[in-house]
C-alpha atoms as a PDB file:
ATOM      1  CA  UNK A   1      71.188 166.924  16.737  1.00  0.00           C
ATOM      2  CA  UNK A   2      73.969 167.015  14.288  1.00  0.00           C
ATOM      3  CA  UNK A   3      73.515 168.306  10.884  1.00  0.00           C
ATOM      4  CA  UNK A   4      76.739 168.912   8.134  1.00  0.00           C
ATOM      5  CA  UNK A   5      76.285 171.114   5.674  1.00  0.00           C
ATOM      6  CA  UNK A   6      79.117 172.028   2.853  1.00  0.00           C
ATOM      7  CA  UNK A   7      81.695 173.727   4.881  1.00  0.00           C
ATOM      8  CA  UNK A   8      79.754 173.683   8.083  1.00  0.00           C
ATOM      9  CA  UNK A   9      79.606 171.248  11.022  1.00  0.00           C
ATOM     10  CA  UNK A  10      76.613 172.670  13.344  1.00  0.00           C
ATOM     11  CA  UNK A  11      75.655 170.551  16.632  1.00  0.00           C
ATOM     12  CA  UNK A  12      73.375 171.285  18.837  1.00  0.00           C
ATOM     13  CA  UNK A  13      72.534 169.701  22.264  1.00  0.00           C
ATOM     14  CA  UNK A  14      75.427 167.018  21.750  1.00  0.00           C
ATOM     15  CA  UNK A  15      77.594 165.589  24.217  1.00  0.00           C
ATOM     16  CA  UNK A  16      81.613 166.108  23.669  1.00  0.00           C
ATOM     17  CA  UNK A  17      81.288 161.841  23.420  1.00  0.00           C
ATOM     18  CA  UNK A  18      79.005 162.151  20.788  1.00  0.00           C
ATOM     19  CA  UNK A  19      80.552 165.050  18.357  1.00  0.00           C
ATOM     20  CA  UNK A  20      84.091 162.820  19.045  1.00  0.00           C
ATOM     21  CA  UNK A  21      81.972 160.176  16.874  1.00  0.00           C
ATOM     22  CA  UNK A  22      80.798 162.641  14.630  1.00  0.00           C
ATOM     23  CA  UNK A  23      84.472 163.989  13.952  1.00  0.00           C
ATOM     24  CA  UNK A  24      85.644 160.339  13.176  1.00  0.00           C
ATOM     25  CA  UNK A  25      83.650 160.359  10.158  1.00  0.00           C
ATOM     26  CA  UNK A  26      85.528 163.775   8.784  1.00  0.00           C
ATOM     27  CA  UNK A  27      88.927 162.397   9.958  1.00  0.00           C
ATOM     28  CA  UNK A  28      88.347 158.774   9.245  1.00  0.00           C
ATOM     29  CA  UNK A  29      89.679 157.931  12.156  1.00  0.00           C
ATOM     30  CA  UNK A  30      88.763 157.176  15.457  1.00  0.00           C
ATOM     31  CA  UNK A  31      88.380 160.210  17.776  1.00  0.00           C
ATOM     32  CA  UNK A  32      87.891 159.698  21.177  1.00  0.00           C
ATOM     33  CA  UNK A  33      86.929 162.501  23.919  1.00  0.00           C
ATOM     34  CA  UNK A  34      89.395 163.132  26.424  1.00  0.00           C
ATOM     35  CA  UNK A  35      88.153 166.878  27.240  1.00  0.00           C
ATOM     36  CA  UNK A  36      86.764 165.573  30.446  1.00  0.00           C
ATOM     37  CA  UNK A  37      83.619 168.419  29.527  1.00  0.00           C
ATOM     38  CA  UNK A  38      80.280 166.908  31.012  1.00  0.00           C
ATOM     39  CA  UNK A  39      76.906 168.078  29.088  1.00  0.00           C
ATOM     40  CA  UNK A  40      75.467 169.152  26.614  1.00  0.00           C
ATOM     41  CA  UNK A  41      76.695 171.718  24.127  1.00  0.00           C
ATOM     42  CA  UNK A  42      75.568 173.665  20.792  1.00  0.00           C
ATOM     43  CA  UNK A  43      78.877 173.736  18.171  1.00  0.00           C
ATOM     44  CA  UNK A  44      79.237 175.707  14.821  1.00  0.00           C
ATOM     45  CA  UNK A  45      81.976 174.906  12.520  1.00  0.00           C
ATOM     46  CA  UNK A  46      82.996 176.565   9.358  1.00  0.00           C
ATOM     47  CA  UNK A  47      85.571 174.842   7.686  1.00  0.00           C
ATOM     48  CA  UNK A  48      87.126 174.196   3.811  1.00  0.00           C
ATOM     49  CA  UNK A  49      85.211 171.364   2.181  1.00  0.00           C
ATOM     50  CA  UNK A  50      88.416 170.698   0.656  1.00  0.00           C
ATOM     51  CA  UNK A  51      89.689 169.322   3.811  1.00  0.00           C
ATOM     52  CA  UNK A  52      87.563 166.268   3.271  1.00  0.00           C
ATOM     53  CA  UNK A  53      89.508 163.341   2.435  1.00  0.00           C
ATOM     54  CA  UNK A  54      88.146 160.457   0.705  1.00  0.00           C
ATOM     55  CA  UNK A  55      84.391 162.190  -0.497  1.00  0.00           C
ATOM     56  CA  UNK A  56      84.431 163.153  -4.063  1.00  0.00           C
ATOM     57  CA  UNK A  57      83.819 166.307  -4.829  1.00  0.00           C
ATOM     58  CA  UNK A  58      80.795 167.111  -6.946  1.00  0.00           C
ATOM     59  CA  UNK A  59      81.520 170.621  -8.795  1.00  0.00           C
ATOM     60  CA  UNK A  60      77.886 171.082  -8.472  1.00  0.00           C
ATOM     61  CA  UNK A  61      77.611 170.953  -4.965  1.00  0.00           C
ATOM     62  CA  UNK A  62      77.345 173.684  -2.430  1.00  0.00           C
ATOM     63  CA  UNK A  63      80.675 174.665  -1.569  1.00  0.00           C
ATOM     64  CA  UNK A  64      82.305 176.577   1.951  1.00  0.00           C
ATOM     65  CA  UNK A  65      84.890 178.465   1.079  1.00  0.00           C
ATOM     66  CA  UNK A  66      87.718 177.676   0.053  1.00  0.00           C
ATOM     67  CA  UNK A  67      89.979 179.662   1.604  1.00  0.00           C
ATOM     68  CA  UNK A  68      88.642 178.649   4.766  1.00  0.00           C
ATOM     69  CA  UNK A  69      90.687 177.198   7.389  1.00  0.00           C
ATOM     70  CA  UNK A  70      91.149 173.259   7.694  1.00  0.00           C
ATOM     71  CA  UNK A  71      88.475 171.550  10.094  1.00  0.00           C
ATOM     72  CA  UNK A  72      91.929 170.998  12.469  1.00  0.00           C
ATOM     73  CA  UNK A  73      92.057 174.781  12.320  1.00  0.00           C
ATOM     74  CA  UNK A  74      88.273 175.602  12.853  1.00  0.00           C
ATOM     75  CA  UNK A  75      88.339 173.206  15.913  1.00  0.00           C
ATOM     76  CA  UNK A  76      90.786 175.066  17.327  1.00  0.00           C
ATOM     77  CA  UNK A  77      89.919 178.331  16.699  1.00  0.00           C
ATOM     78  CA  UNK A  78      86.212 178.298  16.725  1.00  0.00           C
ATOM     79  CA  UNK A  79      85.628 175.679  19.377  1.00  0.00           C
ATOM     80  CA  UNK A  80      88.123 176.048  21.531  1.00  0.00           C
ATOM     81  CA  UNK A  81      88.732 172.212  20.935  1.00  0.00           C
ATOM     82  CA  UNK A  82      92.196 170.450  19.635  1.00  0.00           C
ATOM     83  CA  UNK A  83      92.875 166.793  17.684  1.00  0.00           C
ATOM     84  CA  UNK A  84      95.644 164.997  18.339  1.00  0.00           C
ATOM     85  CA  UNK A  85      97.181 161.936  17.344  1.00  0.00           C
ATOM     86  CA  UNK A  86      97.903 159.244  20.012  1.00  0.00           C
ATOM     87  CA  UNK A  87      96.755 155.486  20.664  1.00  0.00           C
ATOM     88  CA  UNK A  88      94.074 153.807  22.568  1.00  0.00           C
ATOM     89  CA  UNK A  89      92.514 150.545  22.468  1.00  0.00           C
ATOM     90  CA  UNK A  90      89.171 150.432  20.005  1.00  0.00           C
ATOM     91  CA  UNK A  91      86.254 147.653  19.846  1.00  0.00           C
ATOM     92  CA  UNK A  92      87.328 145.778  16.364  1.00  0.00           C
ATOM     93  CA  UNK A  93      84.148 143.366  14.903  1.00  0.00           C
ATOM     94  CA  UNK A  94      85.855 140.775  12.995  1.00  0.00           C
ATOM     95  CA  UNK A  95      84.157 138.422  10.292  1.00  0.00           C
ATOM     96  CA  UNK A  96      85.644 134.663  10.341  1.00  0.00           C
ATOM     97  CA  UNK A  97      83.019 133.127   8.126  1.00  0.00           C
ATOM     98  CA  UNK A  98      80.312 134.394   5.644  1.00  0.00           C
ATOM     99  CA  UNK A  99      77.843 132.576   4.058  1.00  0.00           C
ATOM    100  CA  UNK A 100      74.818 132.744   1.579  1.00  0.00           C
ATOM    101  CA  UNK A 101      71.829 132.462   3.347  1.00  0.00           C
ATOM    102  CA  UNK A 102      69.404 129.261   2.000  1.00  0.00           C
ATOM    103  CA  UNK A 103      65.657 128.736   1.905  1.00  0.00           C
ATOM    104  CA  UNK A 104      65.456 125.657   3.557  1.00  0.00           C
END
């Protein structure tokens, strides 16, 4: 299971394949796994919920700190784990044609 809290990224019982997912959400991007790491593993993250980009911030929120380290950093440092940029091919859905369903 995979739960984020402010500031925290805690998996437990995940594959490498399925945290790469997870990460794509907090990078919006794409991350696939190329550690090679077969199994299951338990993952704690603390991280600046400033890094976020794209999720407005509510000032009422929980908060990490914020003089944490970026989630880049925290994979790297906590996890033993590193992002980095490069191409692959991705599965793409595209829409052609929409249309309003009727009640024929």
């Amino acid at each position: 299971s995979i739960g984020p809290l402010p500031g925290q990224l805690r998996a437990s019982g995940v594959t490498m394949a399925s945290f790469a997912s997870v990460l794509s959400g907090y990078v919006e991007r794409p991350v696939i796994d190329h550690t090679g790491l077969q199994g299951s593993y338990d993952l704690q993250l603390e991280f600046s919920t400033d890094f976020r980009p794209g999720v407005p911030v509510d000032p009422g929120a929980p908060r990490g700190p914020a003089d944490g380290p970026s989630l880049f950093t925290a994979l790297q440092e906590q996890a033993g784990l590193k992002l980095t940029t490069g191409r692959a091919p991705v599965d793409v859905l595209v829409v052609e044609h929409v249309e309003r369903p009727t009640t024929d």
